[in-house]
N, C-alpha and C. Protein backbone atom coordinates (compact mmCIF):
# COMPACT_ATOMS: atom_id res chain seq x y z
N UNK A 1 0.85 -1.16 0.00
CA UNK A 1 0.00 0.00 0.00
C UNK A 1 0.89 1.23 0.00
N UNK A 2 0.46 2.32 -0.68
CA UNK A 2 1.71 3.33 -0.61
C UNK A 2 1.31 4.49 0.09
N UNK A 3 2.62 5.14 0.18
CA UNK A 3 2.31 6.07 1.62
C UNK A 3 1.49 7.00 0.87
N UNK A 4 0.64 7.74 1.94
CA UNK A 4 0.22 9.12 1.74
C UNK A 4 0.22 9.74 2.41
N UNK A 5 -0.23 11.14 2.31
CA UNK A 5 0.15 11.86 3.03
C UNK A 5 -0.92 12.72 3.98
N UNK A 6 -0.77 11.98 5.56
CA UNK A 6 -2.18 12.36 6.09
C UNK A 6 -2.12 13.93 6.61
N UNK A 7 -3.54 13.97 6.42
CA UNK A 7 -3.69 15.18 6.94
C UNK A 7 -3.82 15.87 8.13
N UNK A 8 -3.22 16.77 8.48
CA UNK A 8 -3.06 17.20 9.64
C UNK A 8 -4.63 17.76 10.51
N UNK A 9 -4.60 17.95 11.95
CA UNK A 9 -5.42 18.66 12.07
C UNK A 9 -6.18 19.68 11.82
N UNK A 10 -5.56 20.43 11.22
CA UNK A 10 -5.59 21.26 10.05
C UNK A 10 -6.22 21.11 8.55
N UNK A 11 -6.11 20.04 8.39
CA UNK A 11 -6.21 19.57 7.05
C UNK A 11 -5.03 19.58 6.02
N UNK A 12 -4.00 20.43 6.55
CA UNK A 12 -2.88 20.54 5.68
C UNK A 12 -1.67 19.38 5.60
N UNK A 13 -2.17 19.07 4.19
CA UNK A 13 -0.86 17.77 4.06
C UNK A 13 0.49 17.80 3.94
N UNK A 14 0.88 19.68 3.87
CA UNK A 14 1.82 20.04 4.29
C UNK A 14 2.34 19.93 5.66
N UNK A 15 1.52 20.16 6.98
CA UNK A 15 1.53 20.28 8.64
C UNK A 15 2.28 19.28 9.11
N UNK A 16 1.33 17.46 8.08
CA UNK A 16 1.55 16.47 8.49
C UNK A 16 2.72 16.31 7.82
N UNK A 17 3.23 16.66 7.19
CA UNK A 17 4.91 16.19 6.38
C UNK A 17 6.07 16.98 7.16
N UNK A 18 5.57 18.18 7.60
CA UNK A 18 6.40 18.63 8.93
C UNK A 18 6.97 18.50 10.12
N UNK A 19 5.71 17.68 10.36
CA UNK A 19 5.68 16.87 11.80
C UNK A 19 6.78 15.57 11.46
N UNK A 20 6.56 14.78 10.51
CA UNK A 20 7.49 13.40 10.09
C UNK A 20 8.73 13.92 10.18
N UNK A 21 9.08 15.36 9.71
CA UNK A 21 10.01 15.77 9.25
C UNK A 21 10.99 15.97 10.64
N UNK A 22 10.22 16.29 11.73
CA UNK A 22 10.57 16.92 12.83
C UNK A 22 10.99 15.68 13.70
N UNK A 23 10.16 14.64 13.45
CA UNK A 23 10.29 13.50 14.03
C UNK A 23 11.52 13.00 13.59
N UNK A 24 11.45 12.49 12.17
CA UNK A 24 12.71 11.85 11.71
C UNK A 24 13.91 13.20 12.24
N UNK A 25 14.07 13.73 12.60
CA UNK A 25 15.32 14.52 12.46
C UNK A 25 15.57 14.19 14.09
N UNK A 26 14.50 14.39 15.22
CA UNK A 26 14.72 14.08 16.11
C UNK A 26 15.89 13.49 16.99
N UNK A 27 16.73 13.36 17.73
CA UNK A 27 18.05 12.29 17.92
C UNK A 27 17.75 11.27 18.16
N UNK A 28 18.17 10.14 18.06
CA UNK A 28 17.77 8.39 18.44
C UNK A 28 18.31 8.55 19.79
N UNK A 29 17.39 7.87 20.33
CA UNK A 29 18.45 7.30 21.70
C UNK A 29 18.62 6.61 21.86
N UNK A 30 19.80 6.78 22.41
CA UNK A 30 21.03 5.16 22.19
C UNK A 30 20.77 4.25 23.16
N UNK A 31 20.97 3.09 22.86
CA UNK A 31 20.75 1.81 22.73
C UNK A 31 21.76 0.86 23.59
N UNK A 32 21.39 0.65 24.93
CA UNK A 32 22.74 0.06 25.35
C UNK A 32 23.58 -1.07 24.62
N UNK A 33 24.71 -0.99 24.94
CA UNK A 33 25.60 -2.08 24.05
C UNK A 33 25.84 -3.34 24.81
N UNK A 34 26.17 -4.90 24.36
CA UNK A 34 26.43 -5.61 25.28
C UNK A 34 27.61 -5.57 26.19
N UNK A 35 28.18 -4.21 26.49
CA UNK A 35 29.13 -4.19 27.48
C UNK A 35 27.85 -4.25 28.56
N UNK A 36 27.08 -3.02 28.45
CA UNK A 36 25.73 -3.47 29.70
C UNK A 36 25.81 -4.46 30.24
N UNK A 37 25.21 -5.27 29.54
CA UNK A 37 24.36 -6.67 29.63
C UNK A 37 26.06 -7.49 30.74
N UNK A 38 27.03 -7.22 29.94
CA UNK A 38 28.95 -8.04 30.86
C UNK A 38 28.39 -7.76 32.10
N UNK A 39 28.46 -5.98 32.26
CA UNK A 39 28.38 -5.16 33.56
C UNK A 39 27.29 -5.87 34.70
N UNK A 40 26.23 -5.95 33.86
CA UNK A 40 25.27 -6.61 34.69
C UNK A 40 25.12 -7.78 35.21
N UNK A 41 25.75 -8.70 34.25
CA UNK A 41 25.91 -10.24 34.89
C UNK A 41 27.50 -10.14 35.79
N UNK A 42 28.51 -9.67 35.92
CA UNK A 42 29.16 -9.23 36.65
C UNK A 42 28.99 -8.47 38.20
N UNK A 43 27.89 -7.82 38.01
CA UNK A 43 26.94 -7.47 39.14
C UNK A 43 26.35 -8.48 39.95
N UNK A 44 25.78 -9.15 39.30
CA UNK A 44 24.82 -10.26 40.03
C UNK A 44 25.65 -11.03 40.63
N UNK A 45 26.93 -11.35 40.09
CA UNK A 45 27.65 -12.41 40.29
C UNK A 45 29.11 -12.01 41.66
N UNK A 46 28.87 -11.07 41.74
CA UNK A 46 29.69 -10.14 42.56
C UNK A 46 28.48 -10.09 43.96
N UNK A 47 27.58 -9.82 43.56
CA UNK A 47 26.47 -9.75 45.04
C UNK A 47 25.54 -11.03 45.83
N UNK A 48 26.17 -12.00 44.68
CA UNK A 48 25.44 -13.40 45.33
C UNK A 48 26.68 -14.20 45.23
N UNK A 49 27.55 -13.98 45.39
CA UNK A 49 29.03 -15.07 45.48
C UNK A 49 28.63 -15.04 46.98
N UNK A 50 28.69 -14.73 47.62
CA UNK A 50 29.33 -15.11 48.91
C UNK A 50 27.94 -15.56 49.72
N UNK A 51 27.03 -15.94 48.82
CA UNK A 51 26.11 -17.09 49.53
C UNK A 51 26.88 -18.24 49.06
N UNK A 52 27.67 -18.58 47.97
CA UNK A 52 28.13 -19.94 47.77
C UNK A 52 29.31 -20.47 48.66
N UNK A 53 30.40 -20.13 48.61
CA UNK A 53 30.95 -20.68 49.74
C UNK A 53 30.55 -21.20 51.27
N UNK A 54 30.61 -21.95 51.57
CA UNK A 54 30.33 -22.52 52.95
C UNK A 54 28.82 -22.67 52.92
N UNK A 55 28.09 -22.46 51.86
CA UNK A 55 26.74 -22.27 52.46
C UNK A 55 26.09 -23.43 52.23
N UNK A 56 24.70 -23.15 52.97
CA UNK A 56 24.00 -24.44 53.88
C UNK A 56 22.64 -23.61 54.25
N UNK A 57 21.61 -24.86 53.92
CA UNK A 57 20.03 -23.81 54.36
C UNK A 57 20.20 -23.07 54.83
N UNK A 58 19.39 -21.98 54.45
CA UNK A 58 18.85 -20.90 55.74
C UNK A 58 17.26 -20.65 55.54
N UNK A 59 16.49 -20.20 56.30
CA UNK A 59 15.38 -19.63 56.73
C UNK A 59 14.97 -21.00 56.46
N UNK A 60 13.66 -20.68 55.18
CA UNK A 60 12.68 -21.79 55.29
C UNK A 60 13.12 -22.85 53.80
N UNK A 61 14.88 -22.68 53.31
CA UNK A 61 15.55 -24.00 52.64
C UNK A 61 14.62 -24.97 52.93
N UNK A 62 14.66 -25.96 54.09
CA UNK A 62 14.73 -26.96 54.55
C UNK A 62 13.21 -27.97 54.22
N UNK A 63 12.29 -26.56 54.63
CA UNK A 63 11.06 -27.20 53.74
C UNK A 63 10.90 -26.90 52.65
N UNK A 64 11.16 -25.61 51.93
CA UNK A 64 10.91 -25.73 50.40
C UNK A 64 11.94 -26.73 49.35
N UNK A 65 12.72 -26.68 50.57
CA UNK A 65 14.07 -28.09 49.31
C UNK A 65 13.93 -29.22 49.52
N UNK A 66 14.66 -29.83 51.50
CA UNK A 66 15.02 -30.99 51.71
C UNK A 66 13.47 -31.76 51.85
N UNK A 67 12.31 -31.30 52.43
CA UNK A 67 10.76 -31.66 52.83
C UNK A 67 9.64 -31.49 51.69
N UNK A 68 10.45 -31.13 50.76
CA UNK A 68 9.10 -30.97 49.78
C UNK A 68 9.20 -32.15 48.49
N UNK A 69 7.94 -32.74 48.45
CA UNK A 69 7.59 -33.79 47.89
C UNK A 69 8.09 -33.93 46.24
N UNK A 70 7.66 -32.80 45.97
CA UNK A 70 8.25 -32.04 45.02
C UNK A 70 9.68 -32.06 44.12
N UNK A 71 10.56 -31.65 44.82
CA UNK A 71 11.96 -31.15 44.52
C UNK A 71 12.78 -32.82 45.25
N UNK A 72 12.07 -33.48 46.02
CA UNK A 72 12.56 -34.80 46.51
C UNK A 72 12.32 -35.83 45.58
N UNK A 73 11.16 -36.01 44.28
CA UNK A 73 11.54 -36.53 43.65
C UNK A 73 10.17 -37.70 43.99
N UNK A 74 9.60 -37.59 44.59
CA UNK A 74 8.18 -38.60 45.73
C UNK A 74 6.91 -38.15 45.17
N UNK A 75 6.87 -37.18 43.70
CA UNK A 75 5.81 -36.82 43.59
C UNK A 75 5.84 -37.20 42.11
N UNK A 76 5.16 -36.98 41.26
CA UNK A 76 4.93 -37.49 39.41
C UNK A 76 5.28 -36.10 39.14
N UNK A 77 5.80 -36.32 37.87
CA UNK A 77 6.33 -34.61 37.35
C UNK A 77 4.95 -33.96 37.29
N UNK A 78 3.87 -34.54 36.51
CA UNK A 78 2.48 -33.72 36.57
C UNK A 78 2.02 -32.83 37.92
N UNK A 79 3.00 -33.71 38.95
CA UNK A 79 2.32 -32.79 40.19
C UNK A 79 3.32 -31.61 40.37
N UNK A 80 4.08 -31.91 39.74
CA UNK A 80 5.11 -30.30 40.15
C UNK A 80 4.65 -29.34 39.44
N UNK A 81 3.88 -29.35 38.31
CA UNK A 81 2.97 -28.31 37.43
C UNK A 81 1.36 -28.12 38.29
N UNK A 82 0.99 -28.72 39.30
CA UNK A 82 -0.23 -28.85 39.85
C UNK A 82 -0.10 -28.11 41.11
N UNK A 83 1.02 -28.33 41.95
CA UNK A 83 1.06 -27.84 43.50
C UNK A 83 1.72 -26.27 43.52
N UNK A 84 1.69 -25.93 44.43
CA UNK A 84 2.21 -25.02 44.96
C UNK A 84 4.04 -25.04 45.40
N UNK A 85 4.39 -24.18 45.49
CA UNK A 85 6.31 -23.71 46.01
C UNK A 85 6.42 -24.61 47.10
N UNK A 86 5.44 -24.82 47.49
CA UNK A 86 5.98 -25.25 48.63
C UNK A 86 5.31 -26.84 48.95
N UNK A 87 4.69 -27.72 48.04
CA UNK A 87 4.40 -29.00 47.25
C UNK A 87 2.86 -29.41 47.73
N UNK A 88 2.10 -28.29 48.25
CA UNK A 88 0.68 -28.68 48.50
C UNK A 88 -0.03 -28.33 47.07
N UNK A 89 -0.88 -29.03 47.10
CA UNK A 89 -1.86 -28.86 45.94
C UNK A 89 -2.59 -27.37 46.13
N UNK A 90 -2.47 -27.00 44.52
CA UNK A 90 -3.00 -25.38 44.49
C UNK A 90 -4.25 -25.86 44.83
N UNK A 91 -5.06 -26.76 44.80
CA UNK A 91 -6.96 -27.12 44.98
C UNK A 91 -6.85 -26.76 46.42
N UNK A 92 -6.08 -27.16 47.36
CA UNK A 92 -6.16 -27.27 48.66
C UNK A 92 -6.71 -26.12 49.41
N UNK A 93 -7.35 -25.83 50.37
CA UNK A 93 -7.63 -24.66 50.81
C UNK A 93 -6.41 -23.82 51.95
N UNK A 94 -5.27 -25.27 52.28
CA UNK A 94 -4.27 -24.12 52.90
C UNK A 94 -3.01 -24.21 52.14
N UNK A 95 -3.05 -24.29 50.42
CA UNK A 95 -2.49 -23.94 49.73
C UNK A 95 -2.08 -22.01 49.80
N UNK A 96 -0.86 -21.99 49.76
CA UNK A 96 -0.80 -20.30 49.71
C UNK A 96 -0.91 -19.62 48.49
N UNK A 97 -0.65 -20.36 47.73
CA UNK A 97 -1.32 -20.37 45.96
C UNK A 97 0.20 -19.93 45.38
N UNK A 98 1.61 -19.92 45.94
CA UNK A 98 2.44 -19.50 45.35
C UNK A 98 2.91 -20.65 44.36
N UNK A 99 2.46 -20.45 42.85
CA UNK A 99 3.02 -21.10 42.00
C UNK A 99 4.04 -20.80 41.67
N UNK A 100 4.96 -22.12 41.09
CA UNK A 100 6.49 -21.58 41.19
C UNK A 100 7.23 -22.72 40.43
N UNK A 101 6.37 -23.37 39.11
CA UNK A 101 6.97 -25.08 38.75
C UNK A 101 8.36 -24.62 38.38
N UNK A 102 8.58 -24.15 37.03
CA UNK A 102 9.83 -23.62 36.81
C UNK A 102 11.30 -24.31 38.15
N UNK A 103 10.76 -23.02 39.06
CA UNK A 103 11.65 -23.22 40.38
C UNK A 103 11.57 -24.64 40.79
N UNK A 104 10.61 -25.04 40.55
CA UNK A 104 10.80 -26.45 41.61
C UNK A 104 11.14 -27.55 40.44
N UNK A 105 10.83 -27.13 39.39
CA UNK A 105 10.99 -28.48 38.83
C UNK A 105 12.70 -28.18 38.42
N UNK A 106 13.41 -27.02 38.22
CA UNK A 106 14.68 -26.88 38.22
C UNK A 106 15.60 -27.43 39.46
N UNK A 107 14.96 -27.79 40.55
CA UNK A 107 15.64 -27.78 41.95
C UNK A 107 15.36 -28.95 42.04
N UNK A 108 14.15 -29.91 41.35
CA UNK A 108 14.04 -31.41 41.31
C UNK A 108 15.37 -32.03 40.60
N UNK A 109 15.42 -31.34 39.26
CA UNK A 109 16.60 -32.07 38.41
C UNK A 109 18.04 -31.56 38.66
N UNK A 110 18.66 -30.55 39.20
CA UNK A 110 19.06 -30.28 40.09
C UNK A 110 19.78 -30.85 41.30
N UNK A 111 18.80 -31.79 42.03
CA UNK A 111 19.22 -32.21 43.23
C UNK A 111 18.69 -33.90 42.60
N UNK A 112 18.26 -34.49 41.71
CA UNK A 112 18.40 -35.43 40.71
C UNK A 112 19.77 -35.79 40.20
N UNK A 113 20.46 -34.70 39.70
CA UNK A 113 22.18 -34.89 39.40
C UNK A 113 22.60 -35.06 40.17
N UNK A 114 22.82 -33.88 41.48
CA UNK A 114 24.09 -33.49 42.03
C UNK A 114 23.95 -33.73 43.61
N UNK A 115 22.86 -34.35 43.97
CA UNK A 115 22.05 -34.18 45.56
C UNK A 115 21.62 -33.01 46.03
N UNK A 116 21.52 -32.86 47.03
CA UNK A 116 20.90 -31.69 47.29
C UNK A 116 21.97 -30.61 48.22
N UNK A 117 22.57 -30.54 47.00
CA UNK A 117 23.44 -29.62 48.06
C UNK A 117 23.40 -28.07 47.61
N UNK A 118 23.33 -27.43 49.07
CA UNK A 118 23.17 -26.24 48.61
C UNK A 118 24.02 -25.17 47.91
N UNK A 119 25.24 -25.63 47.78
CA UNK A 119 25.86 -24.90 46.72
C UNK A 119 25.65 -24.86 45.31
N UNK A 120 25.20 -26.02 45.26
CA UNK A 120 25.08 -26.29 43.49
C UNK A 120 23.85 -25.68 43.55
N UNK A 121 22.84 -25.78 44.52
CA UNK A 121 21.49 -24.91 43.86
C UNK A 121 21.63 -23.57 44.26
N UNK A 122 22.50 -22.98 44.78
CA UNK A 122 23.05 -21.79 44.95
C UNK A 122 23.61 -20.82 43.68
N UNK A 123 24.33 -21.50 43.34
CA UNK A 123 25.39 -21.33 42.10
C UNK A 123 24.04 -21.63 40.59
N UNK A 124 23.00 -22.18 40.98
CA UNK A 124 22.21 -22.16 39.87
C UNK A 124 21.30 -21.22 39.95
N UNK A 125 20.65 -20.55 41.06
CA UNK A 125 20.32 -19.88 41.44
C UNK A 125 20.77 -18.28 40.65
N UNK A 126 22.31 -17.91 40.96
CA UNK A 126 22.94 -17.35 40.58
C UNK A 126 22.89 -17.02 38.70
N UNK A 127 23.22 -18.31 38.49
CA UNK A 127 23.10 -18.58 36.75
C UNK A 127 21.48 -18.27 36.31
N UNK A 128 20.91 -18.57 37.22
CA UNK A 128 19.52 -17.79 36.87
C UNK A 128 19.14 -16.64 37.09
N UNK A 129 19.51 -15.96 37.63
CA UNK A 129 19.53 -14.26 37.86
C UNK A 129 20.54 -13.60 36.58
N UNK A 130 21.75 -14.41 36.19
CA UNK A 130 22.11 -13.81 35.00
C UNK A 130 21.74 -13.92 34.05
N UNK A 131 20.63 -14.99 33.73
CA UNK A 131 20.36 -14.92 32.60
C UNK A 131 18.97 -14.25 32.56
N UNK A 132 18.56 -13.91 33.55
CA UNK A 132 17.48 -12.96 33.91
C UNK A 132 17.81 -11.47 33.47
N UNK A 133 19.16 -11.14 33.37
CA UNK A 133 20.11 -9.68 33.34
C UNK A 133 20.12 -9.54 31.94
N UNK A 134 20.48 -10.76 31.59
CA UNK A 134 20.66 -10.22 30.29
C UNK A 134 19.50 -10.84 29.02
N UNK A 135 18.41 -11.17 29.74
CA UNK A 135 17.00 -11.40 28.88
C UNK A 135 16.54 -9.52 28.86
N UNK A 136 16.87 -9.23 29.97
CA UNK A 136 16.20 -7.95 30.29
C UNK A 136 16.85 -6.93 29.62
N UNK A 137 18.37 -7.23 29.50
CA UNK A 137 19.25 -6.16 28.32
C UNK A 137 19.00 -6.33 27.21
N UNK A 138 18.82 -7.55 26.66
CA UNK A 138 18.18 -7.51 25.45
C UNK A 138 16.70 -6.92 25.18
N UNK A 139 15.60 -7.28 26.17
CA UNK A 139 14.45 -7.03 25.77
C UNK A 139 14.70 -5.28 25.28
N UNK A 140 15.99 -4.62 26.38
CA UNK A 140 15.98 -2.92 26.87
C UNK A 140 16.99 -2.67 25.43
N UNK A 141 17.35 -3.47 24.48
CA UNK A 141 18.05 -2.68 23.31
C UNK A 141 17.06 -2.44 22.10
């Protein structure tokens, strides 16, 4: 279909070729580069290192990792798409409704390889926040 040339509020198809004109001349704004995106996964990886060394549950680990039916491997994969974060059924009424398969079914296969140790789901943890950084630098170029 070929361009034409709309008319302005005015009616003048001159107004509206002014306006394009004003637009296109406008400056672009720039576009971060993938140094960003380095900077940012460098970030993440600089502010969650020092959960990996030495580390070992904390807060409520113990039931969302080592106690949940879930991520232990005691449940059918269908139910890790069915329950809740924390391995009760979303139907349930003291379900908290936090869906979360992704997470759990990553922390099933996960602790499927490597056991359940909390460094390795630490350190994946980690690898998932960077690639969170730089889904988001891309979406932002």
């Amino acid at each position: 279909m070929p361009l034409r040339h709309r008319k302005s509020e005015s009616g003048s198809p001159a107004a509206a070729g002014s306006r394009a004109a004003a637009a296109a001349a406008a400056p672009e704004i720039p576009r971060p580069s993938w140094h960003a995106g380095v900077v940012g996964v460098l970030i993440v990886g600089a502010a969650f290192s020092n959960a990996v060394e030495g580390a070992k549950w904390i807060q409520d680990d113990q039931t969302a990792i080592e106690k949940n039916a879930d991520v232990t491997g005691t449940t059918t994969w269908a139910e890790v798409f069915t329950n809740d974060f924390w391995g009760t059924s979303m139907t349930s009424p003291v379900s908290n409704k936090s869906y979360r398969p992704i997470a759990i079914a990553w922390m099933r296969v996960v602790s499927g390889i490597f056991g359940k140790l909390p460094e390795v789901l630490k350190v994946g943890n980690i690898a998932w926040h960077a690639v969170c950084v730089v889904l988001v630098h891309e979406v932002c170029r």
